[in-house]
Protein backbone atom coordinates (compact mmCIF):
# COMPACT_ATOMS: atom_id res chain seq x y z
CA UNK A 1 -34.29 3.71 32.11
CA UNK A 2 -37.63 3.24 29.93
CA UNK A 3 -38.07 -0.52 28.20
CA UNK A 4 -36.89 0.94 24.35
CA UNK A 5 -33.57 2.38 25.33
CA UNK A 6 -32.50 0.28 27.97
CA UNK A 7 -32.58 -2.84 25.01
CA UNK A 8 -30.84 -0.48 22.21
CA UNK A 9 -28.22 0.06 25.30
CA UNK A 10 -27.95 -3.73 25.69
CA UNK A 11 -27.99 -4.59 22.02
CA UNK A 12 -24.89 -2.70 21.79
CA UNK A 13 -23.17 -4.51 24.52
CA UNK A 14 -24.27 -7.70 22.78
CA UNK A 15 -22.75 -6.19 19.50
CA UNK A 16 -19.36 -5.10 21.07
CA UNK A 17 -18.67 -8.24 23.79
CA UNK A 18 -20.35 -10.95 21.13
CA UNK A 19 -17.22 -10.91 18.51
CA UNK A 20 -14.57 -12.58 20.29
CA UNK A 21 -17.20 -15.90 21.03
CA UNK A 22 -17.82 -15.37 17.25
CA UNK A 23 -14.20 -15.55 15.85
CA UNK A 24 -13.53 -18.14 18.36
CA UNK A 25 -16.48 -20.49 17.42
CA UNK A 26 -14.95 -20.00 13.52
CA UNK A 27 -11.81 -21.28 15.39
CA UNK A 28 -13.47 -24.33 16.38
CA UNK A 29 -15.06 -24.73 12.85
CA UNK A 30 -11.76 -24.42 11.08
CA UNK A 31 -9.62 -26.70 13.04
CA UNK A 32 -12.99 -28.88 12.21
CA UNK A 33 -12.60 -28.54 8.72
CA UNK A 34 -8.79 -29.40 9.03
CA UNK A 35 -9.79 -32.51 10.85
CA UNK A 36 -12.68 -33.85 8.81
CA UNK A 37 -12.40 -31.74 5.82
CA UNK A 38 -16.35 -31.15 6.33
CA UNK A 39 -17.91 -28.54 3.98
CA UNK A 40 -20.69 -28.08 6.26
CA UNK A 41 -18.60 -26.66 8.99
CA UNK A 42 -16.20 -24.38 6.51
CA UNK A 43 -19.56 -22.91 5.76
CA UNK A 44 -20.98 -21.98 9.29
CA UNK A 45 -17.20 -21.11 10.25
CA UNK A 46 -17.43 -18.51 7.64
CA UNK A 47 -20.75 -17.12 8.77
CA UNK A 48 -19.63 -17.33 11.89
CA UNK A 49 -16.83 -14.77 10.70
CA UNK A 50 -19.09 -12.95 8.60
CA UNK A 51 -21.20 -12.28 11.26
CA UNK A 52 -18.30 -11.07 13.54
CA UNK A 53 -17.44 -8.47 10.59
CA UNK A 54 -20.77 -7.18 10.55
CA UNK A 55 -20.85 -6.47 14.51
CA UNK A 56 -17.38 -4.61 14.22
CA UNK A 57 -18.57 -2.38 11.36
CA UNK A 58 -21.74 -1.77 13.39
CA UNK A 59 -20.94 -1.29 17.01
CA UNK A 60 -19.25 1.48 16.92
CA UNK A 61 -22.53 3.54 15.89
CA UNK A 62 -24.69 1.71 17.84
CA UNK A 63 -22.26 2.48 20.89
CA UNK A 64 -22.20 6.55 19.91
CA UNK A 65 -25.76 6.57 19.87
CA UNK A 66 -27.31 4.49 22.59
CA UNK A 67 -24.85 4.41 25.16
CA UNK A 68 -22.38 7.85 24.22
CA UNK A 69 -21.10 7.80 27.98
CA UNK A 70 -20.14 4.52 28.49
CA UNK A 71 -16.93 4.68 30.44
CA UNK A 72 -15.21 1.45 29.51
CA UNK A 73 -16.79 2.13 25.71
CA UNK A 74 -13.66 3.04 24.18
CA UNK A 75 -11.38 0.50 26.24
CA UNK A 76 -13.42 -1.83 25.83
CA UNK A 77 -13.57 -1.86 22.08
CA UNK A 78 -9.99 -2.03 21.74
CA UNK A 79 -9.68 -4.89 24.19
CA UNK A 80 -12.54 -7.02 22.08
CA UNK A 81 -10.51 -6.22 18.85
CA UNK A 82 -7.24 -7.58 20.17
CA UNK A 83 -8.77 -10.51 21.58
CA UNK A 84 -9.95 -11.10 17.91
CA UNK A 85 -7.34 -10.47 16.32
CA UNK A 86 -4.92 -12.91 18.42
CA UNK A 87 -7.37 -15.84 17.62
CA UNK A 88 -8.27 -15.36 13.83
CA UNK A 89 -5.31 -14.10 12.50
CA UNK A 90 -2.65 -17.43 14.04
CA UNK A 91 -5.40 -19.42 12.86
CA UNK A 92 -5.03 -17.68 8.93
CA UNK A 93 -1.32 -18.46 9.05
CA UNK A 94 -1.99 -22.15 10.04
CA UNK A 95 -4.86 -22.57 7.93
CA UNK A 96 -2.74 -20.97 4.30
CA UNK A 97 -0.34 -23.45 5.12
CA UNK A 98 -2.56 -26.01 5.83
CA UNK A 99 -4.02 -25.91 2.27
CA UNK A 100 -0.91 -25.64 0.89
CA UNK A 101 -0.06 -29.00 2.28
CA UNK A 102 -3.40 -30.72 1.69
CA UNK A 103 -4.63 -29.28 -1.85
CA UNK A 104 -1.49 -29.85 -3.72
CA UNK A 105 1.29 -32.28 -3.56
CA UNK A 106 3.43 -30.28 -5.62
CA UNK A 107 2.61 -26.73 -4.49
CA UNK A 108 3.58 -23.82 -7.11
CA UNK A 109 6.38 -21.26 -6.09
CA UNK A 110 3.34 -18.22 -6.14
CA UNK A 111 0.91 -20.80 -3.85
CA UNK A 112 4.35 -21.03 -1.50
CA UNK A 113 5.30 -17.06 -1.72
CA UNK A 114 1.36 -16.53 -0.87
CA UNK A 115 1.61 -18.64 1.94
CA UNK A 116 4.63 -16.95 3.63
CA UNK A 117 3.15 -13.54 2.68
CA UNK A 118 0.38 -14.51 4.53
CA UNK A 119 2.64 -15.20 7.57
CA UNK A 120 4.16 -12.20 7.52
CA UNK A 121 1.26 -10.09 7.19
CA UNK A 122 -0.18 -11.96 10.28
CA UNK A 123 3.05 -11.42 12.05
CA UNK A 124 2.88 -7.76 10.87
CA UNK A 125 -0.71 -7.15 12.45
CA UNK A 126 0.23 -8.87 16.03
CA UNK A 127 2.80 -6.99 16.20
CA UNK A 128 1.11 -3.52 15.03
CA UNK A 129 -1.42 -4.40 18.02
CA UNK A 130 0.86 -5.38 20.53
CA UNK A 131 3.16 -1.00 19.57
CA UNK A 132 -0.36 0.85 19.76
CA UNK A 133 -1.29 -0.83 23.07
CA UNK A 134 2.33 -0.22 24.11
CA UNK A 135 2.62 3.40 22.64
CA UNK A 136 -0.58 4.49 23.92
CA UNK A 137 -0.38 3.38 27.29
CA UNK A 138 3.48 4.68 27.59
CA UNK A 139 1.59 8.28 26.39
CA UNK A 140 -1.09 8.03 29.01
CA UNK A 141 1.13 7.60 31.94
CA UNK A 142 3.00 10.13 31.28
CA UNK A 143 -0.41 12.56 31.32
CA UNK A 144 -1.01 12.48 27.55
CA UNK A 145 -4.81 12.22 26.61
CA UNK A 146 -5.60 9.67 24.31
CA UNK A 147 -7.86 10.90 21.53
CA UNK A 148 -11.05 8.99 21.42
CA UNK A 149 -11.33 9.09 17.55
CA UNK A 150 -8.27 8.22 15.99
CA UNK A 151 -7.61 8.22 12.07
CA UNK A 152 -5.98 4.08 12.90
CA UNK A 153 -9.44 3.22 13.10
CA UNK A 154 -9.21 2.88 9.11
CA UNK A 155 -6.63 -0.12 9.93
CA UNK A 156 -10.06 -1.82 12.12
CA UNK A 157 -12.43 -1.38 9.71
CA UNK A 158 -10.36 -3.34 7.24
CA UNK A 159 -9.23 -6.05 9.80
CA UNK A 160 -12.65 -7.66 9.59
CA UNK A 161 -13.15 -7.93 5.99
CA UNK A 162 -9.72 -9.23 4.81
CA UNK A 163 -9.84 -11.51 7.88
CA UNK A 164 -12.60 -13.07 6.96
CA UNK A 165 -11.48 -13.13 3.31
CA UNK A 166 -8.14 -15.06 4.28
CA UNK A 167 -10.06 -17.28 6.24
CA UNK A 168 -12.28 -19.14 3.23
CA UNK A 169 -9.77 -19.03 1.19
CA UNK A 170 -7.26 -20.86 3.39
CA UNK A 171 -10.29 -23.57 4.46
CA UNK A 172 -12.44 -23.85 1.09
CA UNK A 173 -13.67 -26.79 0.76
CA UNK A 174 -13.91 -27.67 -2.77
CA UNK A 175 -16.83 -30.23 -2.36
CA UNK A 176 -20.32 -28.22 -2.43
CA UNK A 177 -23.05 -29.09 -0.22
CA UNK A 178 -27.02 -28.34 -1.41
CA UNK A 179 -27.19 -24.98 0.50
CA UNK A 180 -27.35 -21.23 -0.85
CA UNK A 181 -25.04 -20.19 1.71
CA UNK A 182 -22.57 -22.36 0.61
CA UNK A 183 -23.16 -20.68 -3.07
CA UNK A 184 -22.90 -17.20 -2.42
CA UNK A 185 -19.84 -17.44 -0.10
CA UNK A 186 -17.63 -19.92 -1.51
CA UNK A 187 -16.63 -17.54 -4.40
CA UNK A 188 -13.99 -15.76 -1.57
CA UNK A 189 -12.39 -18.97 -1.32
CA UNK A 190 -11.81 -19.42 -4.94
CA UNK A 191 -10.32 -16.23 -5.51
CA UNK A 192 -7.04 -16.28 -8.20
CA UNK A 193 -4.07 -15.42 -6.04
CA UNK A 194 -3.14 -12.24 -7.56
CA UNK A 195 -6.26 -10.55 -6.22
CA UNK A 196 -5.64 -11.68 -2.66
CA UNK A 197 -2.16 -10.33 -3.04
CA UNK A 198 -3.53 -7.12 -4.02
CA UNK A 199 -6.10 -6.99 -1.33
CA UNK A 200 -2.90 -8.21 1.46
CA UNK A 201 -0.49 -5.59 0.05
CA UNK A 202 -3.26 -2.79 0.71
CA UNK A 203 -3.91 -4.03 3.80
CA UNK A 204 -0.05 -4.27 4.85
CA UNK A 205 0.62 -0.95 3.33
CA UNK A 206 -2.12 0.20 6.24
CA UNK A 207 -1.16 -1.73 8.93
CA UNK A 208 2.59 0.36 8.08
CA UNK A 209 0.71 3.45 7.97
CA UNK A 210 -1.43 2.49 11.33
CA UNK A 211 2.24 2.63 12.97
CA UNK A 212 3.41 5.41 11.52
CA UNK A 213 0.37 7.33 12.71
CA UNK A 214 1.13 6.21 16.12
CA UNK A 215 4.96 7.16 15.83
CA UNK A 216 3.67 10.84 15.05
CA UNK A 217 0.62 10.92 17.98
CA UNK A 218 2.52 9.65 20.60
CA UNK A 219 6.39 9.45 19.41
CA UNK A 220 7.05 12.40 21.21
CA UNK A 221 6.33 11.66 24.34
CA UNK A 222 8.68 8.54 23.85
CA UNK A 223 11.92 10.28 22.87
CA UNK A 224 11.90 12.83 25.66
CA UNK A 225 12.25 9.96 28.00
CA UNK A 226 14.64 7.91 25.71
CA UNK A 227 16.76 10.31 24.89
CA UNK A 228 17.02 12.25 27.93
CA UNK A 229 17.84 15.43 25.86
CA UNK A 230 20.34 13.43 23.98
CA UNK A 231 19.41 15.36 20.38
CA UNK A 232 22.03 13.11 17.95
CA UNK A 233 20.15 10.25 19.38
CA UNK A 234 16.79 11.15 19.19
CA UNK A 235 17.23 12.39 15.19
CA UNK A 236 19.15 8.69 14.92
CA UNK A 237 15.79 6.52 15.94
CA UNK A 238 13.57 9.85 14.16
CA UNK A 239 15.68 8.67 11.08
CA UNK A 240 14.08 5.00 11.46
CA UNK A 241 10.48 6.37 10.09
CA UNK A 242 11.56 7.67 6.58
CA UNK A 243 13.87 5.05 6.01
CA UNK A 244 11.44 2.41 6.35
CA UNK A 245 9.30 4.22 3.58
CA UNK A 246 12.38 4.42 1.74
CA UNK A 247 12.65 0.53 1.68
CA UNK A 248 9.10 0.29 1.65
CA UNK A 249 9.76 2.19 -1.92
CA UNK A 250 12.05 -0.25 -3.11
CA UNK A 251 9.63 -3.14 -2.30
CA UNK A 252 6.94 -1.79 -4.26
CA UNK A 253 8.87 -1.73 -7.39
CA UNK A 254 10.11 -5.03 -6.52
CA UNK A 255 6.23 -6.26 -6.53
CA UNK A 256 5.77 -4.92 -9.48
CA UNK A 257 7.98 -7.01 -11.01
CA UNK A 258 6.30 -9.46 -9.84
CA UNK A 259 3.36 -8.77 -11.04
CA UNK A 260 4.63 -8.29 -14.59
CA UNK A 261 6.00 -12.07 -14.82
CA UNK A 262 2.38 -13.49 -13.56
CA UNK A 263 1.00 -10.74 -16.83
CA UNK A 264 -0.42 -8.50 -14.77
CA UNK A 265 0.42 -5.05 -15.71
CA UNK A 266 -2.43 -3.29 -14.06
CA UNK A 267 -1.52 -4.55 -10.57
CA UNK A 268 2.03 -3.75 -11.84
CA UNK A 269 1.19 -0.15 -12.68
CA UNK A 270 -0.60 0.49 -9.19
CA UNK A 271 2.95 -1.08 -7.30
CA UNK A 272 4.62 2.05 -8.97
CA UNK A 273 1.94 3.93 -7.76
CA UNK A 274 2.51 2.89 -4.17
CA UNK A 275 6.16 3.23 -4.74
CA UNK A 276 6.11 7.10 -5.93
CA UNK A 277 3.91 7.35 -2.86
CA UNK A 278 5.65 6.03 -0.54
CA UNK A 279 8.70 8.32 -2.34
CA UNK A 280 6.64 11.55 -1.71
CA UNK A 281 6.26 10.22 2.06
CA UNK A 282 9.86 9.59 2.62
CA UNK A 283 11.03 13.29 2.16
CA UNK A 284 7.60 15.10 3.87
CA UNK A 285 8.01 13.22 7.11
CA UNK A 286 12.03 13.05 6.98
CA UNK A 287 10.92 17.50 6.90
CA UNK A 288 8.59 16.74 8.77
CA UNK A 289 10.55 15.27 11.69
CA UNK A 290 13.25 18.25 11.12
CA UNK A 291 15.87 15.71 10.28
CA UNK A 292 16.54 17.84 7.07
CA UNK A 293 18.08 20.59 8.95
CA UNK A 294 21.36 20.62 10.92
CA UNK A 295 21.44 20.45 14.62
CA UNK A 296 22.42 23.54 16.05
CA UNK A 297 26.71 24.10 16.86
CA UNK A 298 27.21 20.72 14.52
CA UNK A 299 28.92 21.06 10.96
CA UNK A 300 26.59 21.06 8.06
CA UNK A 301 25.62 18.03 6.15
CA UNK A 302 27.13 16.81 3.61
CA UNK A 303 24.78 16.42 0.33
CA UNK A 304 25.61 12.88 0.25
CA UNK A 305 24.62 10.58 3.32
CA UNK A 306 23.11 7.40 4.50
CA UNK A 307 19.64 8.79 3.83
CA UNK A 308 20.14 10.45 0.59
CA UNK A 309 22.38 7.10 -0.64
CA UNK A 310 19.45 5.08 0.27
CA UNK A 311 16.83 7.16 -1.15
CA UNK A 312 18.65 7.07 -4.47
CA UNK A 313 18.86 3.23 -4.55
CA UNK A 314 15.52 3.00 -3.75
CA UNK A 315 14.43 5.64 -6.55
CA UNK A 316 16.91 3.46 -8.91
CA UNK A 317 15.40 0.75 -8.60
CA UNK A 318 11.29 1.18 -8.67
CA UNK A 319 12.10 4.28 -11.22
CA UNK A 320 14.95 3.41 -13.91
CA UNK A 321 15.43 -0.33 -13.42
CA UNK A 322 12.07 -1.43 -13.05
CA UNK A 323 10.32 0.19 -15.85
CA UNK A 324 12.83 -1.03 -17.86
CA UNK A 325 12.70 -4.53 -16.48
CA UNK A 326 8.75 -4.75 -17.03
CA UNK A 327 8.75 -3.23 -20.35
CA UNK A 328 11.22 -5.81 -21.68
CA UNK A 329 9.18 -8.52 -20.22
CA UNK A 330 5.77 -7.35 -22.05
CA UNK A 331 6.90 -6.58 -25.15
CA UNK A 332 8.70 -10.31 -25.17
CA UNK A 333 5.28 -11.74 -24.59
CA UNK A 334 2.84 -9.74 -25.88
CA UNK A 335 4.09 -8.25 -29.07
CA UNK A 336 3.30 -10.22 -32.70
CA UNK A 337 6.28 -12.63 -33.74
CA UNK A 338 9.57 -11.73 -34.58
CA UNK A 339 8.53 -7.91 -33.37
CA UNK A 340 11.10 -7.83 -29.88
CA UNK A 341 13.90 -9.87 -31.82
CA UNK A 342 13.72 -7.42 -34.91
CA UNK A 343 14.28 -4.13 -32.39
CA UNK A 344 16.28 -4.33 -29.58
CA UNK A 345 14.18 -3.86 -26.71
CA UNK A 346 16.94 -5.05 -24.18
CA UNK A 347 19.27 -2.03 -25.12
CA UNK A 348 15.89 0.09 -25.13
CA UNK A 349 15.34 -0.84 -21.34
CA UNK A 350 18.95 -0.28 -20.70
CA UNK A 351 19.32 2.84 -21.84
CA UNK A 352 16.27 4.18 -20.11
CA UNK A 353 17.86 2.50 -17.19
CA UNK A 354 21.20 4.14 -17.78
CA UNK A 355 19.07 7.40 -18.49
CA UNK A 356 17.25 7.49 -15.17
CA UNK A 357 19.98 6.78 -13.03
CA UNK A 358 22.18 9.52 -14.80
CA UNK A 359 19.48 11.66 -13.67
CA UNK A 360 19.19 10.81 -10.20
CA UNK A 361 22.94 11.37 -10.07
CA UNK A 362 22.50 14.94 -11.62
CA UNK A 363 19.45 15.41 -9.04
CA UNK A 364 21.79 14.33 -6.03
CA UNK A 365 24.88 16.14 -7.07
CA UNK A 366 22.98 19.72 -7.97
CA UNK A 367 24.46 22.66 -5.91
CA UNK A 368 21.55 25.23 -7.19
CA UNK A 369 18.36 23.38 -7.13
CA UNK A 370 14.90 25.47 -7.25
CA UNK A 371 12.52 24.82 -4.47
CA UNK A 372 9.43 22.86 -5.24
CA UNK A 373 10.60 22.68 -8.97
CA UNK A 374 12.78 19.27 -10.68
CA UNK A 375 15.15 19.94 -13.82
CA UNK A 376 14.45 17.62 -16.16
CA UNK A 377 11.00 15.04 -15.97
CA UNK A 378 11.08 13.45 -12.78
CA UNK A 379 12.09 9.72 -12.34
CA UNK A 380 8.62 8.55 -10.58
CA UNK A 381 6.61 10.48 -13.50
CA UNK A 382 8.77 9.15 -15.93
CA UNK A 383 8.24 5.74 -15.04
CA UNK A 384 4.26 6.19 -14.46
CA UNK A 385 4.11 7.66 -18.27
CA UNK A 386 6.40 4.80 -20.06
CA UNK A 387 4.26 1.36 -17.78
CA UNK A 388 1.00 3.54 -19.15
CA UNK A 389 0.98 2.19 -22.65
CA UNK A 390 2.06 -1.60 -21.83
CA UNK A 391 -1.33 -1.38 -19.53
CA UNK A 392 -2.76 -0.40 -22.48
CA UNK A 393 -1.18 -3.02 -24.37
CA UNK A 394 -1.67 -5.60 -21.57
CA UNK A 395 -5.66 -4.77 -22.01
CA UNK A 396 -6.02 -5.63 -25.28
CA UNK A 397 -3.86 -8.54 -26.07
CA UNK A 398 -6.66 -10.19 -27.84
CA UNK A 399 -7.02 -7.27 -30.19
CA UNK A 400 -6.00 -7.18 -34.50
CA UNK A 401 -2.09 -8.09 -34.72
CA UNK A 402 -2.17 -4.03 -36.00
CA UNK A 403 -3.71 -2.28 -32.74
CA UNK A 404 -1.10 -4.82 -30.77
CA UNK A 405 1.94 -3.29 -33.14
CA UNK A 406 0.54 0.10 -32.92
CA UNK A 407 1.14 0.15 -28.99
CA UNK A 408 4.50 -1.74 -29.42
CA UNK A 409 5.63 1.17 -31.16
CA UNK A 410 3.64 3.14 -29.18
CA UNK A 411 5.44 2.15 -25.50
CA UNK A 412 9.25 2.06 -27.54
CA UNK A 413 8.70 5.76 -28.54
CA UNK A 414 7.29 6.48 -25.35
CA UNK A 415 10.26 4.72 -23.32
CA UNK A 416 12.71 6.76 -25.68
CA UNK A 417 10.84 9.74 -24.91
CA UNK A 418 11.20 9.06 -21.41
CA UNK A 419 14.75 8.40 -20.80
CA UNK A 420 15.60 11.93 -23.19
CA UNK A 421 13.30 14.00 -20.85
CA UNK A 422 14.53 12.91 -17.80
CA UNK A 423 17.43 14.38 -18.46
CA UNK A 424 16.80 17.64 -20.43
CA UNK A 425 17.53 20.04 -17.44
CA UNK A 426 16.78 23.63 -18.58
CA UNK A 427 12.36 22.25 -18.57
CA UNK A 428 11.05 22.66 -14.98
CA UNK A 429 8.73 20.34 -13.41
CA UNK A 430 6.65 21.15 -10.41
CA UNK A 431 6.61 18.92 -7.49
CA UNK A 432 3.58 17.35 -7.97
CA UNK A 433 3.60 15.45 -4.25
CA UNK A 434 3.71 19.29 -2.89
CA UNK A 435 1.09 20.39 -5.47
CA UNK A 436 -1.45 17.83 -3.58
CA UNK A 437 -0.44 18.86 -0.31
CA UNK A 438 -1.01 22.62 -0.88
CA UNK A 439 -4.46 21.66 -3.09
CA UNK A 440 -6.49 19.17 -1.38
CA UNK A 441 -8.65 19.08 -4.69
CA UNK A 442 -5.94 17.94 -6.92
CA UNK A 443 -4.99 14.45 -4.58
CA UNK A 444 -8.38 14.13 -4.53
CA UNK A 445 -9.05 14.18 -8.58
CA UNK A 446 -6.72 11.96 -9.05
CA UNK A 447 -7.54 9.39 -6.64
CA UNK A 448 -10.68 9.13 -7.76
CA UNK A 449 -9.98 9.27 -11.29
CA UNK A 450 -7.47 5.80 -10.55
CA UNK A 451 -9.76 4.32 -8.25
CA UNK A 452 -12.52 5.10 -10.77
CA UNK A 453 -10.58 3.77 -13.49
CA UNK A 454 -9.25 1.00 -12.31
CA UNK A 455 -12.19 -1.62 -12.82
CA UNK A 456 -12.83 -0.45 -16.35
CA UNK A 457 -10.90 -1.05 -19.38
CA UNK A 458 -10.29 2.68 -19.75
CA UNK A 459 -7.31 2.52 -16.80
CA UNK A 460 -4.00 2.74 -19.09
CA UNK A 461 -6.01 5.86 -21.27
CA UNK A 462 -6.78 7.31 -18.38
CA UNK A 463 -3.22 7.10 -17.12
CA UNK A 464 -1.24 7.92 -20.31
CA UNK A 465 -3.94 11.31 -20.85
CA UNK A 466 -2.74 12.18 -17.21
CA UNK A 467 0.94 11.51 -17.62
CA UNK A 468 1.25 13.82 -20.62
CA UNK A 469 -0.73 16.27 -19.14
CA UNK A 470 1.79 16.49 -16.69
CA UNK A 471 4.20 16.04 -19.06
CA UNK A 472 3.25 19.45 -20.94
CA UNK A 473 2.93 21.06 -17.16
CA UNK A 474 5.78 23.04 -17.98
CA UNK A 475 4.20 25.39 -20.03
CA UNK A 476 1.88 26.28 -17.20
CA UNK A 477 3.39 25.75 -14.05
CA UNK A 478 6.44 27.82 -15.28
CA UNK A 479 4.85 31.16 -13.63
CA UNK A 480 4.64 30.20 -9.94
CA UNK A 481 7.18 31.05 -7.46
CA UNK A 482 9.68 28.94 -6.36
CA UNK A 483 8.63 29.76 -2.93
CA UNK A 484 5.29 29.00 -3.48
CA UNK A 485 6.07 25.32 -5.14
CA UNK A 486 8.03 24.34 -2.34
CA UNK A 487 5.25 25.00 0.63
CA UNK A 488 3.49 21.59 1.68
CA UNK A 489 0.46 22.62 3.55
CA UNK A 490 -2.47 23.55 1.98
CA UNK A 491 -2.75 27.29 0.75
């Protein structure tokens, strides 16, 4: 092999077999830290880490290109991110609840909730490791070829960044040393909290999806030697998948919540998001899966069950109770003086409440539905159009006592509005979850025009102008075929 690619070949190795002595090293700096509370060694822990990051992102392409036929290549990458993985990620949990001992004697309830987040979401990615290795060795004894590029590789890539994220914020040491480094990386350990949870929520809501993937690519090769042709049983652990996005639904809305009571409607709006998401989900893989359809010689479903029950409480809850819930809370704190006690905003949020969940009722107990089409506005696109003007309101808190009262009014007509929509039956909405699914084009618009949005102080315009657009769909979507609206692969 000539001198040139012969070292590109070992510079690859380097790049791939160097990160677990990396991560390890940071290891050694962090219990360091811990020990001496030393800002010196916080600092070359978190280059250490950085450094790691860099050589996952990398090694990949520098493996494709200088050594494509590398036999333990693939195996080999996989075994180096697992190895990393079970150091940094035990030493995150220790190290958030380390600083919540040592910076604080009296620790606040979100530093506490962030701490056992953290936990969890270490817990979570173990364990995520630990199925894939499982699942994907169970697949190739049994003679099922592992792809080589896999779509869970989105789940890697982010690994390394919010590890290394987690890690100087859990070990910042407050006291600065005279060094640049120290200047332009300390500002990831001073991070608010409500950013981090963002940036752990994401990363959790992949981690779910990482397994998910997994439970479709190898799940089944699984059942057929669970089950042993046993079809009530294998549609009872098929039923486990869209259930957990069910709940998954209800815990979005429940972080939105959240979210509003720390006055953060913008992270609040984009938990709704991931709830009417994870609401599309639940129903394409539960058809998906073929759990929608009745196993043949066995008496036909009844139209309500465990999985429609559960789908409704979910929907309740992120959809009618928490809109409500969050718009009562803003307007308390946000609107001018004596404007929430002079209307009554509490009976406002209850009826939309009462509204919604009279229209998830309707939606459950409808013998002649139309395929791809809802009667009435839709819960999840009700709930997206009333939280869009308390972003807007959220924004500009600061703004003339008149632009503030203008939105108040603006978010109680719109929450009226809402709740009567909902439930005015004869007006057809389209399925808009199908309508991205069929039109690759439209998902893609719009999540680009929220991720676009979302770091300029045009998000809540942008969301309202795309909420009433929708809201007016009627008068354009009422021309396609039923059949046609209800197809979920692309056209």
């Amino acid at each position: 092999m000539p001198a040139a690619p012969q070292l590109s070949a070992r510079l690859a190795a380097l790049l791939v077999y160097s990160r677990p002595v990396l991560v390890f090293g940071g290891m050694v700096c962090a219990v360091a830290v811990m020990w001496r509370w030393e800002p010196v060694l916080y600092t070359l822990g978190l280059c250490l880490l950085l450094v790691s990051m860099t050589f996952d992102l990398v090694d990949g392409w520098f493996a494709a290109r200088f050594r494509p036929n590398a036999p333990l290549a693939h195996l080999a990458d996989r075994l180096m991110d697992k190895l990393v993985y079970s150091i940094i990620f035990p030493v995150i949990a220790v190290g958030t609840m380390w600083r919540l001992v040592a910076s604080s004697s009296d620790p606040t309830h979100a530093q506490l909730l962030h701490a056992i987040f953290v936990l969890l979401l270490c817990v979570t990615v173990l364990v995520r490791d630990n199925f894939a290795a499982f699942m994907r060795g169970f697949a190739v004894r049994q003679g099922v070829e592992p792809e080589s590029v896999e779509f869970n590789r989105l789940r890697t890539i982010v690994a390394a960044p919010v590890s290394a994220l987690l890690y100087a914020h859990a070990f910042h040491v407050p006291e600065s040393p005279s060094s640049w480094i120290y200047f332009w990386t300390t500002w990831m350990g001073t991070l608010p909290l409500r950013y981090l949870f963002f940036v752990e929520i994401l990363f959790l809501v992949i981690n779910f999806g990482s397994i998910a993937a997994y439970c479709r690519k190898y799940g089944t090769v699984c059942l057929d030697e669970l089950c042993f042709g046993d079809q009530l049983l294998r549609r009872r652990i098929l039923s486990v998948l869209p259930n957990a996005l069910t709940v998954m639904n209800a815990v979005m809305g429940l972080i939105a919540v959240f979210f509003a009571y720390q006055g953060r409607l913008r992270e609040s709006y984009l938990m709704v998001i991931g709830a009417a998401t994870f609401d599309k989900l639940d129903g394409a893989v539960a058809r998906r899966l073929g759990l929608t359809e009745p196993l043949p010689n066995a008496p036909p479903q009844r139209k309500i069950n465990l999985g429609n029950l559960m789908d409704d409480f979910a929907d309740g809850l992120s959809f009618c109770i928490v809109p409500g819930w969050i718009f009562y809370i803003t307007l308390a704190h946000l609107t001018p003086a004596g404007f929430a006690a002079a209307l009554p905003v509490g009976w406002i949020a209850i009826f939309y409440s009462v509204m919604g969940i009279g229209r998830l009722t309707y939606f459950t107990l409808d013998k002649n539905p139309i395929p791809g089409f809802f009667k009435g506005l839709p819960s999840p696109a009700a709930a997206l159009l009333v939280l869009a003007p308390l972003v807007i309101l959220d924004q500009g808190a600061d703004y003339a006592p008149a632009w503030i009262a203008f939105w108040s009014w603006f978010a109680v007509g719109t929450m009226l509005l809402g709740a009567v929509t909902m439930n005015i039956y004869p007006i057809h909405f389209i399925h808009m979850g199908r309508a991205m699914s069929r039109n690759a084009w439209l998902g893609r618009l719009a999540f680009f025009l929220i991720v676009g949005g979302l770091f300029t102080p045009f998000f809540g315009y942008i969301c309202l102008i795309c909420m009433v657009l929708y809201l007016f769909s009627p008068l354009m979507t009422g021309k396609i075929r039923p059949e046609v609206a209800a197809q979920e692969r692309r056209i």
